[in-house]
Protein backbone atom coordinates (compact mmCIF):
# COMPACT_ATOMS: atom_id res chain seq x y z
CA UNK A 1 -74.39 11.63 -34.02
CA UNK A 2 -73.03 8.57 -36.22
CA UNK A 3 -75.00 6.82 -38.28
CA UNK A 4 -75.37 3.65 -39.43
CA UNK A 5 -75.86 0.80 -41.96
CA UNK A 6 -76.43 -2.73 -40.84
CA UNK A 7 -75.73 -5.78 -43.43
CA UNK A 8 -77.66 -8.91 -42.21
CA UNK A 9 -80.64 -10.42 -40.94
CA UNK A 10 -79.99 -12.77 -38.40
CA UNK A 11 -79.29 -12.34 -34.84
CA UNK A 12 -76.46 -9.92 -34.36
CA UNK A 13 -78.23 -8.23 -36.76
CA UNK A 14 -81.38 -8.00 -35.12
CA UNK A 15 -80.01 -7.42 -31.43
CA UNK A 16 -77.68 -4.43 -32.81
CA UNK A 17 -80.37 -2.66 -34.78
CA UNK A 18 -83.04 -2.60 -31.98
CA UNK A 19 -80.19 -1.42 -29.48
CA UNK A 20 -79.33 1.49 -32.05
CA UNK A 21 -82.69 2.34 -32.97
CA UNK A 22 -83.27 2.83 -29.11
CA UNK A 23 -80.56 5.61 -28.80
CA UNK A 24 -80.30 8.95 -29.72
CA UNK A 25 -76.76 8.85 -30.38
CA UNK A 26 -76.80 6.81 -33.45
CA UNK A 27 -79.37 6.80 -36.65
CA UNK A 28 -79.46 3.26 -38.32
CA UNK A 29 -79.59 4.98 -42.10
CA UNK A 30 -80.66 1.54 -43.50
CA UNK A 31 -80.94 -2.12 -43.21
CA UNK A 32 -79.69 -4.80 -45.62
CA UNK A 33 -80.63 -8.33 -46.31
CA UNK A 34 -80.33 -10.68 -49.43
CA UNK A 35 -84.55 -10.76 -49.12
CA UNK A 36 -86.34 -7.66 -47.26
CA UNK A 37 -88.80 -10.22 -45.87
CA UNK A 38 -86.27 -11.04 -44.03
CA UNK A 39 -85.99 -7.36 -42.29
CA UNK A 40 -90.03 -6.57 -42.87
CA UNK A 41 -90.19 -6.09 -39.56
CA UNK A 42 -88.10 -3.04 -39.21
CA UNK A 43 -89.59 -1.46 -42.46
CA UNK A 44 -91.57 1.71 -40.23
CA UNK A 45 -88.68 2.41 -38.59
CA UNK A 46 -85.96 2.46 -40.74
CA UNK A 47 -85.47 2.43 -44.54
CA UNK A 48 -84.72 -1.34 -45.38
CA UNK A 49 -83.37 -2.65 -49.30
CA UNK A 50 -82.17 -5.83 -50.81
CA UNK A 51 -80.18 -3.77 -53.48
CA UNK A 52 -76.35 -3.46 -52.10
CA UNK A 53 -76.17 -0.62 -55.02
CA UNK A 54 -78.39 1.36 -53.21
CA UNK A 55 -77.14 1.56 -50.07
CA UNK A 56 -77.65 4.94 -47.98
CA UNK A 57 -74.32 7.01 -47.19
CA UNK A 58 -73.58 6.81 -43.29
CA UNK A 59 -70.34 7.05 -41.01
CA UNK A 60 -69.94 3.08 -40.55
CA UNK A 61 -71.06 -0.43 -42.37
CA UNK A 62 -71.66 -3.29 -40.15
CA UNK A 63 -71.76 -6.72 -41.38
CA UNK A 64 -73.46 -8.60 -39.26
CA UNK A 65 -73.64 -11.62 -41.39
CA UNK A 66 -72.06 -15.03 -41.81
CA UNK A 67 -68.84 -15.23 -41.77
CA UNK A 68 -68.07 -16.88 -45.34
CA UNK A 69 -70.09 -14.25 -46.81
CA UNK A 70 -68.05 -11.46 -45.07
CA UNK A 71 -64.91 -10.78 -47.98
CA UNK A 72 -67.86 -11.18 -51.03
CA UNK A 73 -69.92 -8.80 -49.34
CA UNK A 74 -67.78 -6.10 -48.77
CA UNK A 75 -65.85 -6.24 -52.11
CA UNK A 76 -69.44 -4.66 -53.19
CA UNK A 77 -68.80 -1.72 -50.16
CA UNK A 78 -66.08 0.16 -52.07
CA UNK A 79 -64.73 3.32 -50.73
CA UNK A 80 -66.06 2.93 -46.95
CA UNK A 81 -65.66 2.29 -43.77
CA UNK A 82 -66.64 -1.16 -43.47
CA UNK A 83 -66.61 -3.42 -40.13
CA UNK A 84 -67.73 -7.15 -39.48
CA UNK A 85 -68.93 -8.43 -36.03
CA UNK A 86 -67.12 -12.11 -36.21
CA UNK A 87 -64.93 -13.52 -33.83
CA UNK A 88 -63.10 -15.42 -35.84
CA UNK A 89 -62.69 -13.33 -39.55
CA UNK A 90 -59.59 -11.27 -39.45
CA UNK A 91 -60.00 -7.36 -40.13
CA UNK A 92 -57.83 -8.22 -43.58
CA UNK A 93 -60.26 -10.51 -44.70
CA UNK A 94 -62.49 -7.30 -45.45
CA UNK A 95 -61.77 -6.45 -49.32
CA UNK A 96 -63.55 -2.99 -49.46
CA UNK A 97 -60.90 -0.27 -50.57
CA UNK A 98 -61.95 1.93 -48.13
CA UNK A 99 -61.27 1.61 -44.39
CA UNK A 100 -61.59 -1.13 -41.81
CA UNK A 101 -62.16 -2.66 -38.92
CA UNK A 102 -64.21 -5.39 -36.37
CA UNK A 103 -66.97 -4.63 -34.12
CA UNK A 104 -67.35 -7.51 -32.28
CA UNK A 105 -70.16 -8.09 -29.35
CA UNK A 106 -68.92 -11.45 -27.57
CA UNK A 107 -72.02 -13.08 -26.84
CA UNK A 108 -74.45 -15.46 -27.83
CA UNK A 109 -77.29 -14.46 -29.07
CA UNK A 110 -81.53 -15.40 -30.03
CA UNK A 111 -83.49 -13.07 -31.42
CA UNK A 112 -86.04 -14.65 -28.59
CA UNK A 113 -83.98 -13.65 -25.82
CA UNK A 114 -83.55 -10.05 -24.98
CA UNK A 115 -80.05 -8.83 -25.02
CA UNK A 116 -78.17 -6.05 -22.30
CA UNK A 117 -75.46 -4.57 -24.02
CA UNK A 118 -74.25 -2.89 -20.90
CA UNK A 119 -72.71 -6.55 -19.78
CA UNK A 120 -71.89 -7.57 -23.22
CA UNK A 121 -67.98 -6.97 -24.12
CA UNK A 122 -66.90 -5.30 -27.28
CA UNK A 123 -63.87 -6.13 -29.05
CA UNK A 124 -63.01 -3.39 -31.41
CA UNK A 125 -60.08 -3.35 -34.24
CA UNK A 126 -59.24 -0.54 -36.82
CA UNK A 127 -56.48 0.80 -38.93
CA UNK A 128 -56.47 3.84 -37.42
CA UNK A 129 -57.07 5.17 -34.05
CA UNK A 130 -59.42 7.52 -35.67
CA UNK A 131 -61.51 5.07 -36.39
CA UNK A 132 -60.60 3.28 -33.57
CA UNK A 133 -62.18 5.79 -31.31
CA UNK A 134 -65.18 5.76 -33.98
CA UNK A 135 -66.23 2.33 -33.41
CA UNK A 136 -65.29 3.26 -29.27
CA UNK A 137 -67.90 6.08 -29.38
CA UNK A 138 -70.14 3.61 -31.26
CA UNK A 139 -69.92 1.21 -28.79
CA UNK A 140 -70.36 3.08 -26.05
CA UNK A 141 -73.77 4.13 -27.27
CA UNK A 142 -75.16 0.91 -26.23
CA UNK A 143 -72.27 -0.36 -24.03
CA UNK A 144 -69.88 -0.29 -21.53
CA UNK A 145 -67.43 -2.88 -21.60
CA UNK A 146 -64.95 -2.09 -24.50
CA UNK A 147 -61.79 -3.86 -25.11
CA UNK A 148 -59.07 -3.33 -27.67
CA UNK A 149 -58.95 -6.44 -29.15
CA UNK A 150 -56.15 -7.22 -32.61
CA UNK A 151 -57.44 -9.85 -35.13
CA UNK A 152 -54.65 -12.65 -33.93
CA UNK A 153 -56.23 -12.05 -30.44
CA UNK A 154 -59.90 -12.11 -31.24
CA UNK A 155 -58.99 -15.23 -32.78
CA UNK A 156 -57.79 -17.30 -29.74
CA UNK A 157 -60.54 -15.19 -27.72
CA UNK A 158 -63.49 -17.23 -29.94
CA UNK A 159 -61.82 -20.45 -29.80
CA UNK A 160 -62.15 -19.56 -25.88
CA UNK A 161 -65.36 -18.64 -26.01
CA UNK A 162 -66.41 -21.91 -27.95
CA UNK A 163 -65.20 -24.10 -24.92
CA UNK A 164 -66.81 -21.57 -22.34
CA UNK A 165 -69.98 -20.98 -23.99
CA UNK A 166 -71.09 -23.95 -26.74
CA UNK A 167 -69.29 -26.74 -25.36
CA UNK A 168 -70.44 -26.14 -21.71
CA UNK A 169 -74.16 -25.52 -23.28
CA UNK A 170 -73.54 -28.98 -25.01
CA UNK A 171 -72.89 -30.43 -21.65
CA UNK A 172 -75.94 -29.12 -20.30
CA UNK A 173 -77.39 -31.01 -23.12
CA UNK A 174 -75.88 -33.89 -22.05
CA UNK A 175 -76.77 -33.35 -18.71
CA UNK A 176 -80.73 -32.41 -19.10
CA UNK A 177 -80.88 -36.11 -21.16
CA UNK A 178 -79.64 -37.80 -18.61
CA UNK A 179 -82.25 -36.13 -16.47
CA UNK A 180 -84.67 -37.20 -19.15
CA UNK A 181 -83.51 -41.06 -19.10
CA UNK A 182 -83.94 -41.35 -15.18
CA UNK A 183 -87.20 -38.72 -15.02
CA UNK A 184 -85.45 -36.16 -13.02
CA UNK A 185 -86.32 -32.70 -13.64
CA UNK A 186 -83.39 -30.62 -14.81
CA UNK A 187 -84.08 -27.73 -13.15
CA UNK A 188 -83.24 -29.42 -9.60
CA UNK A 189 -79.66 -28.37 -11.51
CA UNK A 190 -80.01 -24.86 -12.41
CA UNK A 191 -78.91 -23.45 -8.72
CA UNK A 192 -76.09 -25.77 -9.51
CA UNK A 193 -75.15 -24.47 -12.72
CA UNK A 194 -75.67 -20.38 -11.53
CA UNK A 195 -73.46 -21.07 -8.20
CA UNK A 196 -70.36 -22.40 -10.68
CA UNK A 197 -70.71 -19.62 -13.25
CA UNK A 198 -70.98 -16.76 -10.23
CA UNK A 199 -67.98 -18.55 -8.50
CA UNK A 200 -65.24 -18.08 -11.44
CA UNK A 201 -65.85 -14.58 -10.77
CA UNK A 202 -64.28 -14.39 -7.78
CA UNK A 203 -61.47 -17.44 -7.90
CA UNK A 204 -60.20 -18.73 -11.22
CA UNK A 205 -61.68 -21.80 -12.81
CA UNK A 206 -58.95 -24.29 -11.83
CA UNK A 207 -59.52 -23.17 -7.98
CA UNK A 208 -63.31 -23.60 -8.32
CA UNK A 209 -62.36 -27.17 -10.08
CA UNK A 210 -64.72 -29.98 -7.59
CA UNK A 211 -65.85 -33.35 -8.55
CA UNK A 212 -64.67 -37.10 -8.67
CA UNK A 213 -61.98 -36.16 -11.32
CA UNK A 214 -60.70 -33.54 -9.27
CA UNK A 215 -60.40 -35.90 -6.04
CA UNK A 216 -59.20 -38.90 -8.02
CA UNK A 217 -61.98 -40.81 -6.82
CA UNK A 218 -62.06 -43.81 -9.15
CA UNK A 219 -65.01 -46.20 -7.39
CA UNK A 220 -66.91 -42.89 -8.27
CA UNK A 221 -65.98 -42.60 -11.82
CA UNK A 222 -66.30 -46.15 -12.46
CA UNK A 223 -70.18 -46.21 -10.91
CA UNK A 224 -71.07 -42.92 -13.23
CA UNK A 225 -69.58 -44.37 -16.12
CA UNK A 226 -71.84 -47.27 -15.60
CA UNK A 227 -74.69 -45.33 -15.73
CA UNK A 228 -73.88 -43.98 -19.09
CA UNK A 229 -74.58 -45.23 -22.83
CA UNK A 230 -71.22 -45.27 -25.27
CA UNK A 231 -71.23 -41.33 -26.49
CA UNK A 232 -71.81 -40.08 -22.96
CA UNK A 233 -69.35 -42.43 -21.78
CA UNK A 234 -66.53 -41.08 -24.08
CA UNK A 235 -66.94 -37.56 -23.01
CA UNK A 236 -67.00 -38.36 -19.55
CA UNK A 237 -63.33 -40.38 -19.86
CA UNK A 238 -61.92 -37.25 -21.97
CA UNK A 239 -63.08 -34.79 -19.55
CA UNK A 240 -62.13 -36.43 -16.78
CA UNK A 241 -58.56 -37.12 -18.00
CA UNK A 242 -58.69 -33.88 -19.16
CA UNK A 243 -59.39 -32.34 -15.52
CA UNK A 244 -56.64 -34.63 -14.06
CA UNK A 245 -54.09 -33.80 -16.73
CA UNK A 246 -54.60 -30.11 -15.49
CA UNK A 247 -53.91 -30.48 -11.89
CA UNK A 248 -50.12 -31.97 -12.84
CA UNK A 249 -49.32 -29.04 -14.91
């Protein structure tokens, strides 16, 4: 059994506690926020406090909480074994005196959308593979996919995951208001959208590369770009030069 404290109210925090309060492998001793209104919720299942002095004694500390609040935070969890959940913090950044290390889900997450860890990657880091295989057996309470993942790594892996995941989404965006200008429905795009994301999981990306910038078909191009206003326009010029630039590497 390994038990828990989780630091942090918003969604990591939220997603982890309600996976580790639905497992019999792990006790969540105690949850911490900056306001317990903020963790109210969880008050009849777990004991919750706004006091970092009073913190219950258990195996691992997760801070699940933003990341410029991450070295503050755990200066106050002396003599521990503290771990963040960021992508982009290193493990050093922690300034406990105790031990550390990263638990990191990669995923986005809403507290309005459930979450399957089982198909959720986690990238662990510690100082020692005794606590290595800690945060393993943690993460396999809840999980499946675990990946040993150094803080230099886990760096370039969330710039990654910022193109893959909120730039895409951002095109979406672009794409549903351009939907919304010409009253199309954006869902016509969705089987669209699932068919690319299932197809880089057979071929790489750059093979499943279609499209106008792809073919080098300018009288193409030039009608979309006519049908755009100035910001739309820009990202469509960069992304298409972008996509040609690619297939002369």
């Amino acid at each position: 059994m390994i038990s828990v404290v989780i630091l942090g109210s918003g969604n990591v925090a939220y997603h982890l506690t309600k996976a580790f309060l639905n497992t019999e492998n792990v006790i969540v001793k105690q949850l911490y926020a900056r306001s317990v209104a903020q963790i109210q919720e969880f008050q009849h299942t777990t004991s919750i406090t706004d006091d970092i002095s009073l913190l219950a004694t258990a195996d691992v500390y997760i801070l699940a909480i933003s990341d410029n609040a991450i070295s503050e935070v755990s200066s106050h969890l002396q003599n521990k074994f503290v771990v963040h959940t960021s992508g982009s913090v290193t493990m050093n950044s922690l300034q406990n005196s105790g031990r550390k290390g990263v638990f990191y889900p990669l995923q986005s997450f809403s507290k309005s959308k459930q979450v399957n860890f089982n198909t959720i990657p986690f990238c662990l880091e510690a100082e020692t593979t005794k606590d290595y295989q800690l945060l393993e057996r943690l993460a396999k309470t809840i999980g499946s996919k675990i990946f040993s993942i150094n803080s230099l790594q886990r760096s370039k892996l969330h710039v990654a995951a910022v193109f893959v995941n909120n730039f895409v989404n951002h095109m979406y965006t672009i794409g549903n208001d351009i939907c919304d200008t010409y009253d199309v429905p954006f869902e016509v795009l969705l089987p669209l959208i699932e068919e690319t994301s299932a197809k880089i999981s057979a071929i790489s990306p750059k093979d499943a590369q279609t499209g106008p910038a792809k073919r080098n078909d300018t009288e193409t191009i030039s009608k979309h770009l006519e049908m755009l206003n100035e910001s739309q326009k820009e990202v469509y010029k960069l992304i298409t030069k972008s996509i040609q630039n690619g297939e002369k590497l």
